[in-house]
C-alpha atoms as a PDB file:
ATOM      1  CA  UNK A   1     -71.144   7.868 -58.518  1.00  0.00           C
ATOM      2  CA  UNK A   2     -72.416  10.302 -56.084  1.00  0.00           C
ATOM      3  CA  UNK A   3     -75.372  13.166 -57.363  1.00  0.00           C
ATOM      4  CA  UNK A   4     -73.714  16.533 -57.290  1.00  0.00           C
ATOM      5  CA  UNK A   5     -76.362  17.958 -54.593  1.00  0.00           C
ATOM      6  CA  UNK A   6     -75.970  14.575 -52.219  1.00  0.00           C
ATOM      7  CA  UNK A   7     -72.112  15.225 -52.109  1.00  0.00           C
ATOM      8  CA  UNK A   8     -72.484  18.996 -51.560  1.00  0.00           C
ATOM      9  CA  UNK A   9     -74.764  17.958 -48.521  1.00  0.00           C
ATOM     10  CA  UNK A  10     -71.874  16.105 -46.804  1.00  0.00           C
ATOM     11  CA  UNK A  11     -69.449  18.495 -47.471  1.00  0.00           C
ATOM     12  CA  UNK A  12     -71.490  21.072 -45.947  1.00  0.00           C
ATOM     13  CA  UNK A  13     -72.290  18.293 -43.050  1.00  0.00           C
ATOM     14  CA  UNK A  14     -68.660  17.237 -42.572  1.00  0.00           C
ATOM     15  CA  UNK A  15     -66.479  20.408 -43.303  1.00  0.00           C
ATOM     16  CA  UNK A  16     -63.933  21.550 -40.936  1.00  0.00           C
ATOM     17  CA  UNK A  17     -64.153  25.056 -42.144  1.00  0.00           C
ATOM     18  CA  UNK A  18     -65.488  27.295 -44.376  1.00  0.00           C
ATOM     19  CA  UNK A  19     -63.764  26.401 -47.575  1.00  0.00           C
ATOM     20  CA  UNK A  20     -63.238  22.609 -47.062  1.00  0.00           C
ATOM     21  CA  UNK A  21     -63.328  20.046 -49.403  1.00  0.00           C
ATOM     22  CA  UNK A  22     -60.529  18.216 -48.765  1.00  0.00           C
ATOM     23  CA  UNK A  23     -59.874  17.415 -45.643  1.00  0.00           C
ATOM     24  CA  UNK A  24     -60.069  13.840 -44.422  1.00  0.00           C
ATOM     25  CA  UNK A  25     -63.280  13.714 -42.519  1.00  0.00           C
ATOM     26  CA  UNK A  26     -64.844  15.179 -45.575  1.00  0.00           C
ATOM     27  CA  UNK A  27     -63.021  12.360 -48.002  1.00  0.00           C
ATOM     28  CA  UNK A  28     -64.101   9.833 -45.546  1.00  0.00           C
ATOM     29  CA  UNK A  29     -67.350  10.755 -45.520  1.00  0.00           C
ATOM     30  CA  UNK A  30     -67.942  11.150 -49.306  1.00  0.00           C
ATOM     31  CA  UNK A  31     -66.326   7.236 -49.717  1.00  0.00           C
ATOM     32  CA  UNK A  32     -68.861   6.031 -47.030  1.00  0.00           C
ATOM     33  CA  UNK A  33     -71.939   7.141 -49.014  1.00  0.00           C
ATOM     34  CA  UNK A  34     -70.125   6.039 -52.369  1.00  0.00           C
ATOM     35  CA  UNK A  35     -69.514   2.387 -50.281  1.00  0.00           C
ATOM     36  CA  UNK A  36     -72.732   2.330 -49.449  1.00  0.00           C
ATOM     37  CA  UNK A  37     -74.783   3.573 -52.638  1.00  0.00           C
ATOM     38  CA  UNK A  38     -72.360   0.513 -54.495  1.00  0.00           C
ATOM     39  CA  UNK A  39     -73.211  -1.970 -51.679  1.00  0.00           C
ATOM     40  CA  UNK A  40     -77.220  -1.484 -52.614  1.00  0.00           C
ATOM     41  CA  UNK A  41     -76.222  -1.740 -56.064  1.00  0.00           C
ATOM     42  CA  UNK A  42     -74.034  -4.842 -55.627  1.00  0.00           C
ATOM     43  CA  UNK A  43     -77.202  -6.483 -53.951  1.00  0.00           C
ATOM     44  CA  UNK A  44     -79.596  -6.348 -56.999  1.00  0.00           C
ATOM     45  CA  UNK A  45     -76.338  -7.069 -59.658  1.00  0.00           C
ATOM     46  CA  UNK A  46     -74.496  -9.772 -57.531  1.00  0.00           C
ATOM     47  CA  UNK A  47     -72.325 -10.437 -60.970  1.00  0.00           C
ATOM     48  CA  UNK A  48     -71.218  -7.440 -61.457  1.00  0.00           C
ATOM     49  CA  UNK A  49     -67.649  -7.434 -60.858  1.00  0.00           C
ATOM     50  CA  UNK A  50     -65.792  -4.269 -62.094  1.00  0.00           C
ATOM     51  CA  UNK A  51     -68.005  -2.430 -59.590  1.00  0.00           C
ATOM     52  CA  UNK A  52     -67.351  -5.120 -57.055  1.00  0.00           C
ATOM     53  CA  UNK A  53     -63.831  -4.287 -57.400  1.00  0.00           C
ATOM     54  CA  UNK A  54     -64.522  -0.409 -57.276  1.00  0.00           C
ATOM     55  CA  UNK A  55     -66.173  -1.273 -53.586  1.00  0.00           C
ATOM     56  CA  UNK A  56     -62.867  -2.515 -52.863  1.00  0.00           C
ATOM     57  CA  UNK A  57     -60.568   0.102 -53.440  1.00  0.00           C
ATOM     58  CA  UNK A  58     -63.081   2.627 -51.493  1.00  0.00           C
ATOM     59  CA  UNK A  59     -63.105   0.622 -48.824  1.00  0.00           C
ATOM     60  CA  UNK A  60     -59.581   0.316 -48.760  1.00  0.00           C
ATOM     61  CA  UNK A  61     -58.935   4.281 -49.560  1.00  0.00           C
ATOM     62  CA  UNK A  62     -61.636   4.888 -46.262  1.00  0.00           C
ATOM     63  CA  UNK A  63     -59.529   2.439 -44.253  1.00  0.00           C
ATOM     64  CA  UNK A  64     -56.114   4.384 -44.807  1.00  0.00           C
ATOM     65  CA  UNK A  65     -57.890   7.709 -44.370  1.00  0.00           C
ATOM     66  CA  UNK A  66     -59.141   6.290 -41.310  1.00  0.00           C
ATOM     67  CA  UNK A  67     -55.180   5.114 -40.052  1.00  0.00           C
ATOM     68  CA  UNK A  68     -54.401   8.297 -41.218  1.00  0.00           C
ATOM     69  CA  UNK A  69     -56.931  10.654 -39.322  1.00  0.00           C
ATOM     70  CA  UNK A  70     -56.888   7.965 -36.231  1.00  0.00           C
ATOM     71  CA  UNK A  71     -52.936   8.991 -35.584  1.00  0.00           C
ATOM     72  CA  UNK A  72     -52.903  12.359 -36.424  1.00  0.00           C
ATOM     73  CA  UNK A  73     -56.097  13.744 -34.574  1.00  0.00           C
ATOM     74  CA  UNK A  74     -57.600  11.095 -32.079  1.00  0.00           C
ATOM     75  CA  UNK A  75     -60.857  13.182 -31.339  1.00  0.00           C
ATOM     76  CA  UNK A  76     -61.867  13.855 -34.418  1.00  0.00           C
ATOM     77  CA  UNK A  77     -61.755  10.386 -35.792  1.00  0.00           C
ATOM     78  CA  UNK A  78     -64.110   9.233 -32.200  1.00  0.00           C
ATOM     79  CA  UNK A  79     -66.322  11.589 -33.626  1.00  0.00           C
ATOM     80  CA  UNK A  80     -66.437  10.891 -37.155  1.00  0.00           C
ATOM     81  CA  UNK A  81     -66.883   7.201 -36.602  1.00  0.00           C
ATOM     82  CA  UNK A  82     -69.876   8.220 -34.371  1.00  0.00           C
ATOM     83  CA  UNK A  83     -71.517  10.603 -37.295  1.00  0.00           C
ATOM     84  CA  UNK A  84     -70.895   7.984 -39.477  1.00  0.00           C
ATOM     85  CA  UNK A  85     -71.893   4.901 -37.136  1.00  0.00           C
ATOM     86  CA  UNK A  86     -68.874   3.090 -38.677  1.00  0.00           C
ATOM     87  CA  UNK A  87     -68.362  -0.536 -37.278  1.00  0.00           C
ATOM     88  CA  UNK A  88     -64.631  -0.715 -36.808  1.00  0.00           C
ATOM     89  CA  UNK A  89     -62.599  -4.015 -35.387  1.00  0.00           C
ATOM     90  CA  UNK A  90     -60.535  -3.588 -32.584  1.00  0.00           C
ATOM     91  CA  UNK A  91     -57.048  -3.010 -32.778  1.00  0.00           C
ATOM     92  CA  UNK A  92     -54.728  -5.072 -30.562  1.00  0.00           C
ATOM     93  CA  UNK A  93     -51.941  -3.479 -29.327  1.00  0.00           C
ATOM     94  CA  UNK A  94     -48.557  -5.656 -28.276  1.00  0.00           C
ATOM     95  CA  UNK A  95     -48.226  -5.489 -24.864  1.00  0.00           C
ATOM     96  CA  UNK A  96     -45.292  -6.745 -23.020  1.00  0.00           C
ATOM     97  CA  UNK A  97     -46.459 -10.054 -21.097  1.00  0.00           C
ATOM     98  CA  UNK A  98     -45.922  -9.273 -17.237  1.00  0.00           C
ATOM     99  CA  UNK A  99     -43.800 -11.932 -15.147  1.00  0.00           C
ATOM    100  CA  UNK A 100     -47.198 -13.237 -13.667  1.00  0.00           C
ATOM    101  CA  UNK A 101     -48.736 -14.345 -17.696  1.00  0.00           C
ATOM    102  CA  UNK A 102     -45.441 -15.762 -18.168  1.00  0.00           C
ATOM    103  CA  UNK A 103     -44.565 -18.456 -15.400  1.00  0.00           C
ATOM    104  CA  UNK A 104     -46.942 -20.606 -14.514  1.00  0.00           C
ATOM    105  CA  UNK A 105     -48.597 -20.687 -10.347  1.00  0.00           C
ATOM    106  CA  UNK A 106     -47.356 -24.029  -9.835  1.00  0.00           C
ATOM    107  CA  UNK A 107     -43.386 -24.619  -9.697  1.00  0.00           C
ATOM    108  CA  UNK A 108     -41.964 -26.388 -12.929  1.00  0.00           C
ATOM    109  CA  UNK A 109     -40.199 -28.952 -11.486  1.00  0.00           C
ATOM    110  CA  UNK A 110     -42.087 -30.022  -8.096  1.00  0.00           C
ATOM    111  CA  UNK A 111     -38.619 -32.373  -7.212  1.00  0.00           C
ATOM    112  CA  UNK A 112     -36.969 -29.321  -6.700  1.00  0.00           C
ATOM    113  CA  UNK A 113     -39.181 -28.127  -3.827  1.00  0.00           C
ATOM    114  CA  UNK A 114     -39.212 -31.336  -2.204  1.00  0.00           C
ATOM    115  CA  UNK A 115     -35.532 -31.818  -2.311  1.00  0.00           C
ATOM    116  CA  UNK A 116     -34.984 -28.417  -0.449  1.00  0.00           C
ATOM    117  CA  UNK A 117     -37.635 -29.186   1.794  1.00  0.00           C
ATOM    118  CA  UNK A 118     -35.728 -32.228   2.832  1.00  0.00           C
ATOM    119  CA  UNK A 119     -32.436 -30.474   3.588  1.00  0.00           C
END
């Protein structure tokens, strides 16, 4: 659990306005600090497994928030993840294969080619 002055800090740090408290930078940020205050905790108490599973379901709140402020505002989640010096894998996106991945640079069936040639 987060000290009342340490949270006020980042929602000062990461507000978008005035009066935010809410908004998803801000929520992200809060469950980083929560992640790692439980992560130092979970290094000295490696049995402790209700808070193990607490780290769990922030990390996997931060990750949706993430999706979430990824799609809906692009910039702001480049710059939170830099604030934050988050470590994020890379997405892979599906890209159609072009006609050059697909077929190979040598024919399939090198008879073919030497039949033609013969005609």
């Amino acid at each position: 659990m987060l000290d009342k002055k340490i949270k006020e800090k980042i929602i000062k740090k990461f507000a978008v306005h005035e009066n935010d408290t809410g908004s998803s930078e801000v929520q992200i940020a809060i469950l980083t600090e929560e992640i790692r205050q439980l992560t130092e905790h979970l290094k000295t108490h490696k049995k402790d497994f209700s808070s193990r599973r607490g780290l769990l379901k922030k990390v996997g709140e931060r990750r949706r928030l993430l999706r979430y402020l990824e799609r809906e505002n692009p910039d702001s989640f480049e710059n939170l993840v830099k604030r934050l010096k988050l470590k994020l894998a890379k997405r892979y996106e599906k890209k159609e294969p072009s006609v050059d991945e697909i077929l190979p640079e040598e024919p399939l069936i090198p008879v073919v080619e030497e039949e033609v040639a013969t005609e």
